[in-house]
N, C-alpha and C. Protein backbone atom coordinates (compact mmCIF):
# COMPACT_ATOMS: atom_id res chain seq x y z
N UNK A 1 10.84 51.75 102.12
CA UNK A 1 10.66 50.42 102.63
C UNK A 1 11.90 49.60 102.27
N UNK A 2 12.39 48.84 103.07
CA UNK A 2 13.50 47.71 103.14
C UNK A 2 13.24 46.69 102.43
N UNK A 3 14.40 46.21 101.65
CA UNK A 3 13.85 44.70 101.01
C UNK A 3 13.77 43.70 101.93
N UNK A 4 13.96 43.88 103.24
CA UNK A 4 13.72 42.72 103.93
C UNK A 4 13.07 43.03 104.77
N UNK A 5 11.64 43.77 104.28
CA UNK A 5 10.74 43.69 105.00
C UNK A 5 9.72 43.65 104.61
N UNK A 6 8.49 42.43 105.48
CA UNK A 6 7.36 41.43 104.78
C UNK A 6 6.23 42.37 104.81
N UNK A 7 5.42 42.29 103.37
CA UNK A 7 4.14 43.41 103.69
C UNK A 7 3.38 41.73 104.13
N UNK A 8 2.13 43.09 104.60
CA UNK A 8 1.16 42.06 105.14
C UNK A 8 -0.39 43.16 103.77
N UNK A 9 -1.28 42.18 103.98
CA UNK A 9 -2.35 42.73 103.18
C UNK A 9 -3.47 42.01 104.61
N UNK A 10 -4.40 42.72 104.25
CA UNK A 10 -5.67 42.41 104.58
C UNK A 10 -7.01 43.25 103.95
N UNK A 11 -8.08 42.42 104.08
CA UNK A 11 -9.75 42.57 103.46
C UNK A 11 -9.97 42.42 104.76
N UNK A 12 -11.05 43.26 104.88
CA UNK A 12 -11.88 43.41 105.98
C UNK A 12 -12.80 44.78 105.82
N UNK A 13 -13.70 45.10 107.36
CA UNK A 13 -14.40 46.06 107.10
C UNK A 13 -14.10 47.04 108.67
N UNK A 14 -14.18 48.52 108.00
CA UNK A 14 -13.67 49.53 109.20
C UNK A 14 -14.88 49.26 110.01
N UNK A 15 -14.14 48.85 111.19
CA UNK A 15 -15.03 49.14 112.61
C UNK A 15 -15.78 50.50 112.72
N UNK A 16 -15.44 51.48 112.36
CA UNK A 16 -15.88 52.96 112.69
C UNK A 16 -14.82 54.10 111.46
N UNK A 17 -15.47 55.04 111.24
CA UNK A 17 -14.92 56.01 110.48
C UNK A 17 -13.39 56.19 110.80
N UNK A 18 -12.13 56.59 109.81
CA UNK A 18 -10.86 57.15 110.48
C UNK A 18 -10.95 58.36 111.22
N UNK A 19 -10.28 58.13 112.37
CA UNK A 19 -9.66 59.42 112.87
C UNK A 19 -8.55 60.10 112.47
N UNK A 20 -8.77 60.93 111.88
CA UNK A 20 -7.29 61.67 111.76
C UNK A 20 -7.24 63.17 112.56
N UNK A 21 -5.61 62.92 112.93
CA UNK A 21 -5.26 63.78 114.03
C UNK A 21 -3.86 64.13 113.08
N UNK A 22 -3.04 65.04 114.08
CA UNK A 22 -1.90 65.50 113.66
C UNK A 22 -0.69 65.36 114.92
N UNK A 23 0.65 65.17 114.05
CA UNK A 23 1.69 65.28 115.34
C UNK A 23 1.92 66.53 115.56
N UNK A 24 3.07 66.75 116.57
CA UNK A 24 3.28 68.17 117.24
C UNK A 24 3.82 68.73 115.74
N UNK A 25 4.18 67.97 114.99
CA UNK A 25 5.53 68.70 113.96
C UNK A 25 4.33 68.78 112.79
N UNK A 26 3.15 69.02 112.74
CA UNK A 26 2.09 69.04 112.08
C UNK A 26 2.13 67.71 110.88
N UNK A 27 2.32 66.70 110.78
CA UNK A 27 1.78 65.62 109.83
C UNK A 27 1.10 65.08 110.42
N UNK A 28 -0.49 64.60 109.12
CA UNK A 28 -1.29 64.15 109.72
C UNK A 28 -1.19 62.91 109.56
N UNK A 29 -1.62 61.69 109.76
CA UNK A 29 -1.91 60.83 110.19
C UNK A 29 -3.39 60.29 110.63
N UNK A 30 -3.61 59.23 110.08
CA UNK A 30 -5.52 58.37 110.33
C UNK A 30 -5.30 57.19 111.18
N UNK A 31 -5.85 56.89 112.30
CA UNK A 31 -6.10 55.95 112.83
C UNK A 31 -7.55 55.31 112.65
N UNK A 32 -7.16 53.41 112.78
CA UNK A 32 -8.81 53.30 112.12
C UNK A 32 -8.54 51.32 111.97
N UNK A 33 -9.74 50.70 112.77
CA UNK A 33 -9.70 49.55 113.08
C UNK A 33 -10.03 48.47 111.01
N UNK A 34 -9.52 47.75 110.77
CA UNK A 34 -9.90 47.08 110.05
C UNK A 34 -10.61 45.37 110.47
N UNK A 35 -11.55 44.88 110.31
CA UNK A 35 -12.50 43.82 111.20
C UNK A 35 -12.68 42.60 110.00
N UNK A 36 -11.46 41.53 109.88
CA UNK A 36 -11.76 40.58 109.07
C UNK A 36 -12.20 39.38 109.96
N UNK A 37 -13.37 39.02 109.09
CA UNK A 37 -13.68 37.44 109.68
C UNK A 37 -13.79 36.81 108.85
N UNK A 38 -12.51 34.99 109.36
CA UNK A 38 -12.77 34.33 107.66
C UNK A 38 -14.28 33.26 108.13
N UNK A 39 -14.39 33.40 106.83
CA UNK A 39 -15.80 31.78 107.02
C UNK A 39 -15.28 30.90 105.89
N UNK A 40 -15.65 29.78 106.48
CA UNK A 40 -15.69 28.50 105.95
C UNK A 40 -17.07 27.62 105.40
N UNK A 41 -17.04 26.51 104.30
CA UNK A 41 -18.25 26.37 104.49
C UNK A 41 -18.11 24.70 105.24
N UNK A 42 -19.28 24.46 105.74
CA UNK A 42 -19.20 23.74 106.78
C UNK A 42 -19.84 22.33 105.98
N UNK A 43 -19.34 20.99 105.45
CA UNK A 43 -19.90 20.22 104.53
C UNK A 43 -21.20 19.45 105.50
N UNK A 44 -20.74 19.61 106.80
CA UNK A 44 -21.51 18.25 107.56
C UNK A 44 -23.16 19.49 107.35
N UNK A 45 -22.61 20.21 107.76
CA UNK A 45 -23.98 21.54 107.60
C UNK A 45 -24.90 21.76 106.83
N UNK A 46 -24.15 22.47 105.83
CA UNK A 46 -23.96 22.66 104.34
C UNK A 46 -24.26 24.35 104.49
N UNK A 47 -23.75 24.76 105.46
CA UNK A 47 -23.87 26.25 106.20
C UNK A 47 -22.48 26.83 106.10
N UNK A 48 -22.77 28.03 105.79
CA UNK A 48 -20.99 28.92 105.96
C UNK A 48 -20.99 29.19 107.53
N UNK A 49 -19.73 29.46 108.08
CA UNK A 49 -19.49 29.34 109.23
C UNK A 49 -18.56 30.65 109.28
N UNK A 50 -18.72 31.36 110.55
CA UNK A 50 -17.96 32.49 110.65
C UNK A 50 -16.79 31.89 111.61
N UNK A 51 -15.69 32.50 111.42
CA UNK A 51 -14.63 32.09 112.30
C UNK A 51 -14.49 32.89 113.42
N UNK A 52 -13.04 33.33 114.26
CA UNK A 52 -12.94 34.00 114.81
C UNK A 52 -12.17 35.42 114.48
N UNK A 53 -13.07 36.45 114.38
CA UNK A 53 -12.50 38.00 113.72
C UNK A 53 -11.30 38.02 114.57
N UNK A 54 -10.41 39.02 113.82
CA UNK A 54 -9.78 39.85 113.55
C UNK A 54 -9.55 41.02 113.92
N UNK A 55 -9.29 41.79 114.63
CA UNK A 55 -9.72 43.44 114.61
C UNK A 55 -7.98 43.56 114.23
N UNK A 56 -7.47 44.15 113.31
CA UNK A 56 -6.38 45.21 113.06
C UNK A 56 -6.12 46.90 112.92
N UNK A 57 -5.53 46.68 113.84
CA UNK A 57 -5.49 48.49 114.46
C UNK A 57 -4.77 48.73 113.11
N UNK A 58 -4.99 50.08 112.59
CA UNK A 58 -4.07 50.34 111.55
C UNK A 58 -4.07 51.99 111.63
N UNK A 59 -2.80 52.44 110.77
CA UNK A 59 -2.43 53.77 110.78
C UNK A 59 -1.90 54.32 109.40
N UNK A 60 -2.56 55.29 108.57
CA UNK A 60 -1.69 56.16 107.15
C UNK A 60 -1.41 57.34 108.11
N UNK A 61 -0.25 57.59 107.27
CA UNK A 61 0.17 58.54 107.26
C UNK A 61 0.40 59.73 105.96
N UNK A 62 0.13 61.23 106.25
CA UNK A 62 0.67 62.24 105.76
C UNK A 62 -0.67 62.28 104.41
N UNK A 63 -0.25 62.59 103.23
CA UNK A 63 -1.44 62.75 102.40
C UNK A 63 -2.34 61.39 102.18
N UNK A 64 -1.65 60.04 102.35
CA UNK A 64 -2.53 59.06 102.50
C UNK A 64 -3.65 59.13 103.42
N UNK A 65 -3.26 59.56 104.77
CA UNK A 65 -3.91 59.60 105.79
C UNK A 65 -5.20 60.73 105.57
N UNK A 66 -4.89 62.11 104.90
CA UNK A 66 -6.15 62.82 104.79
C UNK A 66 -7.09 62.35 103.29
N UNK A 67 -6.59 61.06 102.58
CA UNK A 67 -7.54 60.74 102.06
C UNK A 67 -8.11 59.69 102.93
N UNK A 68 -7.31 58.77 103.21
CA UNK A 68 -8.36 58.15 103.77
C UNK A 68 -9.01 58.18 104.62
N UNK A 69 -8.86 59.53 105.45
CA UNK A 69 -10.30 60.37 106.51
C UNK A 69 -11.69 60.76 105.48
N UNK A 70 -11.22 61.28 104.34
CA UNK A 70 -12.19 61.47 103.39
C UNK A 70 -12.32 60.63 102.64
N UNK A 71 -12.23 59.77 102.65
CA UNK A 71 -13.01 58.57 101.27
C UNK A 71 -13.58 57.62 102.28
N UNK A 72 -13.35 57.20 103.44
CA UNK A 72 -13.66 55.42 103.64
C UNK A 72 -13.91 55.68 104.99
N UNK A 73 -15.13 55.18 105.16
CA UNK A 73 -16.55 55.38 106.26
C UNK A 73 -16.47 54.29 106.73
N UNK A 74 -17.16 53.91 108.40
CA UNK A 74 -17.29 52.79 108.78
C UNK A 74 -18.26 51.31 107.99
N UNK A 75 -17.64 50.31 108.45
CA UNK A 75 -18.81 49.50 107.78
C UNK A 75 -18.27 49.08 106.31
N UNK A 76 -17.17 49.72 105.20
CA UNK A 76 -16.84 50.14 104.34
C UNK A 76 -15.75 48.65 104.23
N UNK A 77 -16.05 47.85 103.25
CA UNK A 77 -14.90 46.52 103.09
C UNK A 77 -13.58 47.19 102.29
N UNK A 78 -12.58 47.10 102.88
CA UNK A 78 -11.28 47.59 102.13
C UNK A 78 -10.26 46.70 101.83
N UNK A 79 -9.37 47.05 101.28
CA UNK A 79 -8.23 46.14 101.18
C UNK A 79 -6.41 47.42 101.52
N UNK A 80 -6.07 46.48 102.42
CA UNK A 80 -5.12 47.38 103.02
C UNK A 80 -3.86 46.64 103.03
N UNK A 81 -2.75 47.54 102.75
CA UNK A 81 -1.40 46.17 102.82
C UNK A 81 -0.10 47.89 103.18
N UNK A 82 0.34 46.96 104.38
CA UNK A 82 1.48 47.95 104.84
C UNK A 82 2.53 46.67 105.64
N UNK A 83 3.16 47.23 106.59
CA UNK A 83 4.29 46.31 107.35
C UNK A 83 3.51 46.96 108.79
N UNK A 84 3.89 45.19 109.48
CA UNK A 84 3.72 44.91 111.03
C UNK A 84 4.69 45.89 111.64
N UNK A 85 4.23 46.96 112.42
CA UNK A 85 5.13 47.38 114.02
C UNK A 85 4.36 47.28 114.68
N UNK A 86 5.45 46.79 115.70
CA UNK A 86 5.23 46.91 117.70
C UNK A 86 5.70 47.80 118.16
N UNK A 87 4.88 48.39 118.89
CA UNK A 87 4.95 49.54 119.85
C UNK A 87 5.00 49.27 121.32
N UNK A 88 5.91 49.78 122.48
CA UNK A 88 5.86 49.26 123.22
C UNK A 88 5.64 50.47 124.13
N UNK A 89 5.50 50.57 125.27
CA UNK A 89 5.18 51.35 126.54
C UNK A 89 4.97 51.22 127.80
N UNK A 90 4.86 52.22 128.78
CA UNK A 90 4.64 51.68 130.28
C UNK A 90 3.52 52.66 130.77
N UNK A 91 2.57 51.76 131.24
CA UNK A 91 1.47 52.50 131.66
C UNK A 91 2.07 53.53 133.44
N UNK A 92 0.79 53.93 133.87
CA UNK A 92 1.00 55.51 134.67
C UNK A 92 1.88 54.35 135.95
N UNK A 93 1.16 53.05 136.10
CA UNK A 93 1.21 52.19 137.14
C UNK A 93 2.56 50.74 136.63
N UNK A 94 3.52 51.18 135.69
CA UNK A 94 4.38 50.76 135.74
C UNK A 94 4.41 49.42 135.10
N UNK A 95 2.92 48.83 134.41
CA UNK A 95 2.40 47.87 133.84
C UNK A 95 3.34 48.15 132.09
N UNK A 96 3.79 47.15 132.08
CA UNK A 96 4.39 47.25 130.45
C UNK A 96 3.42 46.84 129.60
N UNK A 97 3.20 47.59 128.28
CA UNK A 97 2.24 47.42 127.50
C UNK A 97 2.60 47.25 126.06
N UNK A 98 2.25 46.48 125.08
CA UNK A 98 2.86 46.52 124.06
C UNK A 98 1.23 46.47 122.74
N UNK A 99 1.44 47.11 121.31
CA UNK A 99 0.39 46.92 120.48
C UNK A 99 0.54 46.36 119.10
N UNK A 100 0.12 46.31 118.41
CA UNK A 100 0.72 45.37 117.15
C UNK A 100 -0.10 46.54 116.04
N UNK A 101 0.77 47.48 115.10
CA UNK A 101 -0.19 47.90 114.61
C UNK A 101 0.00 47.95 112.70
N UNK A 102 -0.83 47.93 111.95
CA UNK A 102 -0.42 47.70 110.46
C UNK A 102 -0.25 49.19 109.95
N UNK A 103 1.15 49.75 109.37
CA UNK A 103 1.73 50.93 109.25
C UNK A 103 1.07 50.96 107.43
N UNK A 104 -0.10 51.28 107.41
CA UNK A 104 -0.22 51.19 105.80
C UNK A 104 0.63 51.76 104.71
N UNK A 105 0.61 51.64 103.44
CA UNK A 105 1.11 51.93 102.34
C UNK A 105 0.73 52.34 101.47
N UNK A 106 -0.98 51.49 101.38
CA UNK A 106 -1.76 51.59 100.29
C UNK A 106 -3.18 50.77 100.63
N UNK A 107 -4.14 51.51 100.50
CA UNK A 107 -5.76 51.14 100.86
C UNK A 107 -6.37 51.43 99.49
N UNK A 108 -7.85 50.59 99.96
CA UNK A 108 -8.59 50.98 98.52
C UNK A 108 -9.12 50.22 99.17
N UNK A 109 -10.89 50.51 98.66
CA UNK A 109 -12.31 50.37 98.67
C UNK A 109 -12.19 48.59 98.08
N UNK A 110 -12.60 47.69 98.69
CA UNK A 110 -12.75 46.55 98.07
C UNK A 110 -14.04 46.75 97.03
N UNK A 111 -13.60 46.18 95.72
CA UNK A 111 -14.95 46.10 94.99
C UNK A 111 -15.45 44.88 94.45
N UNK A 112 -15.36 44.20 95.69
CA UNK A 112 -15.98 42.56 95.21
C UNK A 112 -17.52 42.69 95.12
N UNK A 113 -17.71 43.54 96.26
CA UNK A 113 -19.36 43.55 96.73
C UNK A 113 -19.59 45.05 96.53
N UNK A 114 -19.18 46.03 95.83
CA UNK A 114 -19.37 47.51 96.22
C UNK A 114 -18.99 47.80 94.34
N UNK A 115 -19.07 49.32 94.17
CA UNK A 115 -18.88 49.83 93.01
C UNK A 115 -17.83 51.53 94.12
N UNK A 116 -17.30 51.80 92.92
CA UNK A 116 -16.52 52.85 93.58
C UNK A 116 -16.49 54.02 92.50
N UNK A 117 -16.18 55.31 92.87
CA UNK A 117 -15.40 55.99 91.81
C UNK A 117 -14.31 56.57 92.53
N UNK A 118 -13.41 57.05 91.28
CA UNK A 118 -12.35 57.37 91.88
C UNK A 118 -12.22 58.82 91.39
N UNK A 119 -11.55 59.41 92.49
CA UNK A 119 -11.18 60.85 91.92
C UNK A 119 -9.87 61.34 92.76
N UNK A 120 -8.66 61.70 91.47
CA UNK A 120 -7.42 62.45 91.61
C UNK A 120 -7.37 63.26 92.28
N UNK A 121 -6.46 63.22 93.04
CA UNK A 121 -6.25 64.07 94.28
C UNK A 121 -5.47 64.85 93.42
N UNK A 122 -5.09 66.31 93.74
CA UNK A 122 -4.00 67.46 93.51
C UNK A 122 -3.40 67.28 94.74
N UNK A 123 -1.82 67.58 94.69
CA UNK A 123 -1.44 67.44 95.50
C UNK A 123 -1.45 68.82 96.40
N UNK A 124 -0.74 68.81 97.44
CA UNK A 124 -0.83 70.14 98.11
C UNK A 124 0.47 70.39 98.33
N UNK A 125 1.12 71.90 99.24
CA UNK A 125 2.01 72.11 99.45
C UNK A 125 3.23 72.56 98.62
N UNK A 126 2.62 72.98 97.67
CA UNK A 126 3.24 73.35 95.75
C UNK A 126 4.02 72.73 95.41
N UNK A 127 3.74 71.21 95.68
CA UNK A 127 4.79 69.73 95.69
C UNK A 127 4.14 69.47 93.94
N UNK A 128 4.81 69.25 92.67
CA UNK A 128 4.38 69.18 91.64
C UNK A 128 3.95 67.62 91.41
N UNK A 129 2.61 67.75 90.93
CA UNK A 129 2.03 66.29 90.28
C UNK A 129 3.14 65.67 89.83
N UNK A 130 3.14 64.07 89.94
CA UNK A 130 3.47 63.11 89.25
C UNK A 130 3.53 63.21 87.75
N UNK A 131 4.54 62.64 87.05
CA UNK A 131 3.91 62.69 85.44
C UNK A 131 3.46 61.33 85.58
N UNK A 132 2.35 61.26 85.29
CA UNK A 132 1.82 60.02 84.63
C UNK A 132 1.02 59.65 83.11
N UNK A 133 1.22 59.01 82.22
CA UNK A 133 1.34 59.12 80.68
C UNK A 133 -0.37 58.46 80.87
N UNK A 134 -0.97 57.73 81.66
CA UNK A 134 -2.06 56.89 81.81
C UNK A 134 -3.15 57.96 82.16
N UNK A 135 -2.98 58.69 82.52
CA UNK A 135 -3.94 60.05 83.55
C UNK A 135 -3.98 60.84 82.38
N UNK A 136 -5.21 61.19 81.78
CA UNK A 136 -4.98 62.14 81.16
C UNK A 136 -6.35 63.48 80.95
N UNK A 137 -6.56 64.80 80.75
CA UNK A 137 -7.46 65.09 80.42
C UNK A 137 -7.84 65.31 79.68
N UNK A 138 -9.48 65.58 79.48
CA UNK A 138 -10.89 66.02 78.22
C UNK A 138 -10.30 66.89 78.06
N UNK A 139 -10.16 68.04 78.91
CA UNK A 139 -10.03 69.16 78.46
C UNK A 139 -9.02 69.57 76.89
N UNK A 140 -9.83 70.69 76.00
CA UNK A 140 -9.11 71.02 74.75
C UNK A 140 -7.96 71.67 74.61
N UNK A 141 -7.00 71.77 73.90
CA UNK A 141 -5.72 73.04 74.24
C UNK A 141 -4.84 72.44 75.29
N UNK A 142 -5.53 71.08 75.88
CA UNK A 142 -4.71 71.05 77.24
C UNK A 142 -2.86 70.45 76.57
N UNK A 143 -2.10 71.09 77.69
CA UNK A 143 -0.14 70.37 77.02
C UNK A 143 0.42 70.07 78.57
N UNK A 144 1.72 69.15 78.25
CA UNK A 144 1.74 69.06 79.40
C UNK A 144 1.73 67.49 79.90
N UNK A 145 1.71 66.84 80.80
CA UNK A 145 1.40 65.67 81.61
C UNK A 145 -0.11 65.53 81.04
N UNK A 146 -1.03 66.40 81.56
CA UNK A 146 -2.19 66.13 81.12
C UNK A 146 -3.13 66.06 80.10
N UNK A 147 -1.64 66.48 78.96
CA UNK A 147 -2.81 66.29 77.60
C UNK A 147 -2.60 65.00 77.03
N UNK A 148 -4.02 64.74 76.61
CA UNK A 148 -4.56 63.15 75.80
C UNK A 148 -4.13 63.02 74.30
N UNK A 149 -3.18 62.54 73.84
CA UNK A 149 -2.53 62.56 72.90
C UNK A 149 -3.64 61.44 72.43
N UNK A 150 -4.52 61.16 72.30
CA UNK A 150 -5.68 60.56 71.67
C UNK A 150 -7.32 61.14 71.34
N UNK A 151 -7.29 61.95 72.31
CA UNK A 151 -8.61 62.87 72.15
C UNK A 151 -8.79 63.80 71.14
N UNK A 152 -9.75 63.55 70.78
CA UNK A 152 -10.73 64.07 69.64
C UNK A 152 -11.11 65.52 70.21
N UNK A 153 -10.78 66.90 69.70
CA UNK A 153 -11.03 67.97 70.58
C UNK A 153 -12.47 68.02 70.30
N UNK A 154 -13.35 68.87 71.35
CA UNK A 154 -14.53 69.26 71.59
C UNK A 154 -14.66 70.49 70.89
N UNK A 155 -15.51 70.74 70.75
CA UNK A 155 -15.92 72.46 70.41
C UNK A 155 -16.53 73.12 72.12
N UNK A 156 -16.16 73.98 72.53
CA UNK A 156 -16.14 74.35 73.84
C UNK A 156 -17.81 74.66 74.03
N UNK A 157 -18.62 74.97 73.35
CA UNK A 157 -19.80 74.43 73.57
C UNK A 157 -20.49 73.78 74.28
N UNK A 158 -19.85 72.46 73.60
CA UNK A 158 -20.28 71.09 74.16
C UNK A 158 -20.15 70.87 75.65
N UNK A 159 -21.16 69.85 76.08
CA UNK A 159 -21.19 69.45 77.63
C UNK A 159 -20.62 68.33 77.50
N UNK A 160 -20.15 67.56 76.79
CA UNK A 160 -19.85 65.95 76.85
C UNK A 160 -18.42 66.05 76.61
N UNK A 161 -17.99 65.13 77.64
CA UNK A 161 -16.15 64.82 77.28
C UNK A 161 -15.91 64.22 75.79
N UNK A 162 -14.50 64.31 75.49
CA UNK A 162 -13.95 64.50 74.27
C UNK A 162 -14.32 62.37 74.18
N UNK A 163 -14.23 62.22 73.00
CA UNK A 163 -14.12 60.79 72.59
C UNK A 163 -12.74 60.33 72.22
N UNK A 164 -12.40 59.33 73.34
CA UNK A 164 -10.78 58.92 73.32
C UNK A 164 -10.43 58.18 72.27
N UNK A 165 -9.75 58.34 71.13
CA UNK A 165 -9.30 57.30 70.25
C UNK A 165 -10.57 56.65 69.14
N UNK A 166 -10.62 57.88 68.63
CA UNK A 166 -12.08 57.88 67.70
C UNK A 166 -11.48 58.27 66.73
N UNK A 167 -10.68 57.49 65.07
CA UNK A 167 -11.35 58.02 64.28
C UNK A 167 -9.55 58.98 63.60
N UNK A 168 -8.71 58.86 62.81
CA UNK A 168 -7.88 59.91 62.03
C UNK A 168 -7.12 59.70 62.83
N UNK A 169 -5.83 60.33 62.90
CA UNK A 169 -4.64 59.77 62.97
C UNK A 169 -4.22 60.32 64.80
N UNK A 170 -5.28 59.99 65.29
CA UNK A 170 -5.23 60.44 66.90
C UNK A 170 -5.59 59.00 67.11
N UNK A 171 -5.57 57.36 66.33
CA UNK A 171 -5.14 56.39 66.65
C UNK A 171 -3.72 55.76 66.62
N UNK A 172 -2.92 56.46 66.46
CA UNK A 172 -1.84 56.29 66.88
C UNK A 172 -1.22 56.44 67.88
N UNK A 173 -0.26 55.88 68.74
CA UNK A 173 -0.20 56.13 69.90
C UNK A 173 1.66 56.68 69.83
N UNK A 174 1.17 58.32 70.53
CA UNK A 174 2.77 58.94 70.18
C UNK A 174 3.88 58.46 70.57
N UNK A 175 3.86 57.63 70.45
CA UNK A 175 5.29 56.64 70.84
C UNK A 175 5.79 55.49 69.78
């Protein structure tokens, strides 16, 4: 992305489930309406008032796009922020046509009104995980990106995840 170029965000709710399809050069890609309507409250009333919606066509691409075919259902309030393109074209009858569509970046489940969980994707394509120091796992023995330099090991026994930052000198933080 360009520094001189404006994201846009929006809240709203998917008109209908994503479609995701693929190009000829196989990346996939989700198409998928986002439906904001603002309300106001109305003093002479004392009633909220719906305005006039919104519909924003929007599009992920590549591993964004096959999550968000699998996580986010119609009906579903999200929060979405990418950059404005226009697309332009000529229909069969020579009519010029143009669409306005939001090229996402980054979506997520609004949780004003909802509860969510989240779960880590692996990546695919033997493209290696991210290191991230914040992500870490229960699992015992684990080294690596994914070991919890705070966890209390388990006895393999056990059904219950390890207790993070419980207790002897695994409150220190290795840094």
């Amino acid at each position: 992305m360009s520094s001189t170029e404006n994201t846009y965000t929006i809240v709203g709710n998917l008109t209908a489930d994503p479609e995701v399809a693929f190009t000829t050069a196989g990346s996939p890609y989700a198409r998928f309406t986002i439906a904001h309507t603002p309300r106001r409250f109305d003093r002479d009333t004392g009633q909220w008032v719906d305005g006039d919606p919104l519909f924003m066509r929007a599009v992920a691409w590549r591993q964004l796009a096959e999550h968000v075919g699998d996580s986010l259902h119609k009906g579903e309030r999200v929060v979405a922020t990418g950059q404005l393109r226009q697309s332009s074209w000529e229909t069969e009858n020579g009519e010029k046509r143009f669409a306005i569509d939001l090229h996402v970046d980054e979506i997520g489940p609004s949780l004003r009104f909802a509860t969510a969980k989240v779960t880590k994707a692996t990546r695919s394509h033997g493209q290696p995980e991210p290191v991230d120091p914040w992500v870490t796992s229960t699992t015992t023995g684990s080294t690596g990106a994914d070991a919890d330099p705070w966890a209390v090991p388990t006895a393999p026994q056990q059904s219950q995840p390890a207790v993070v930052g419980a207790g002897g000198s695994g409150d220190k933080p290795p840094f």
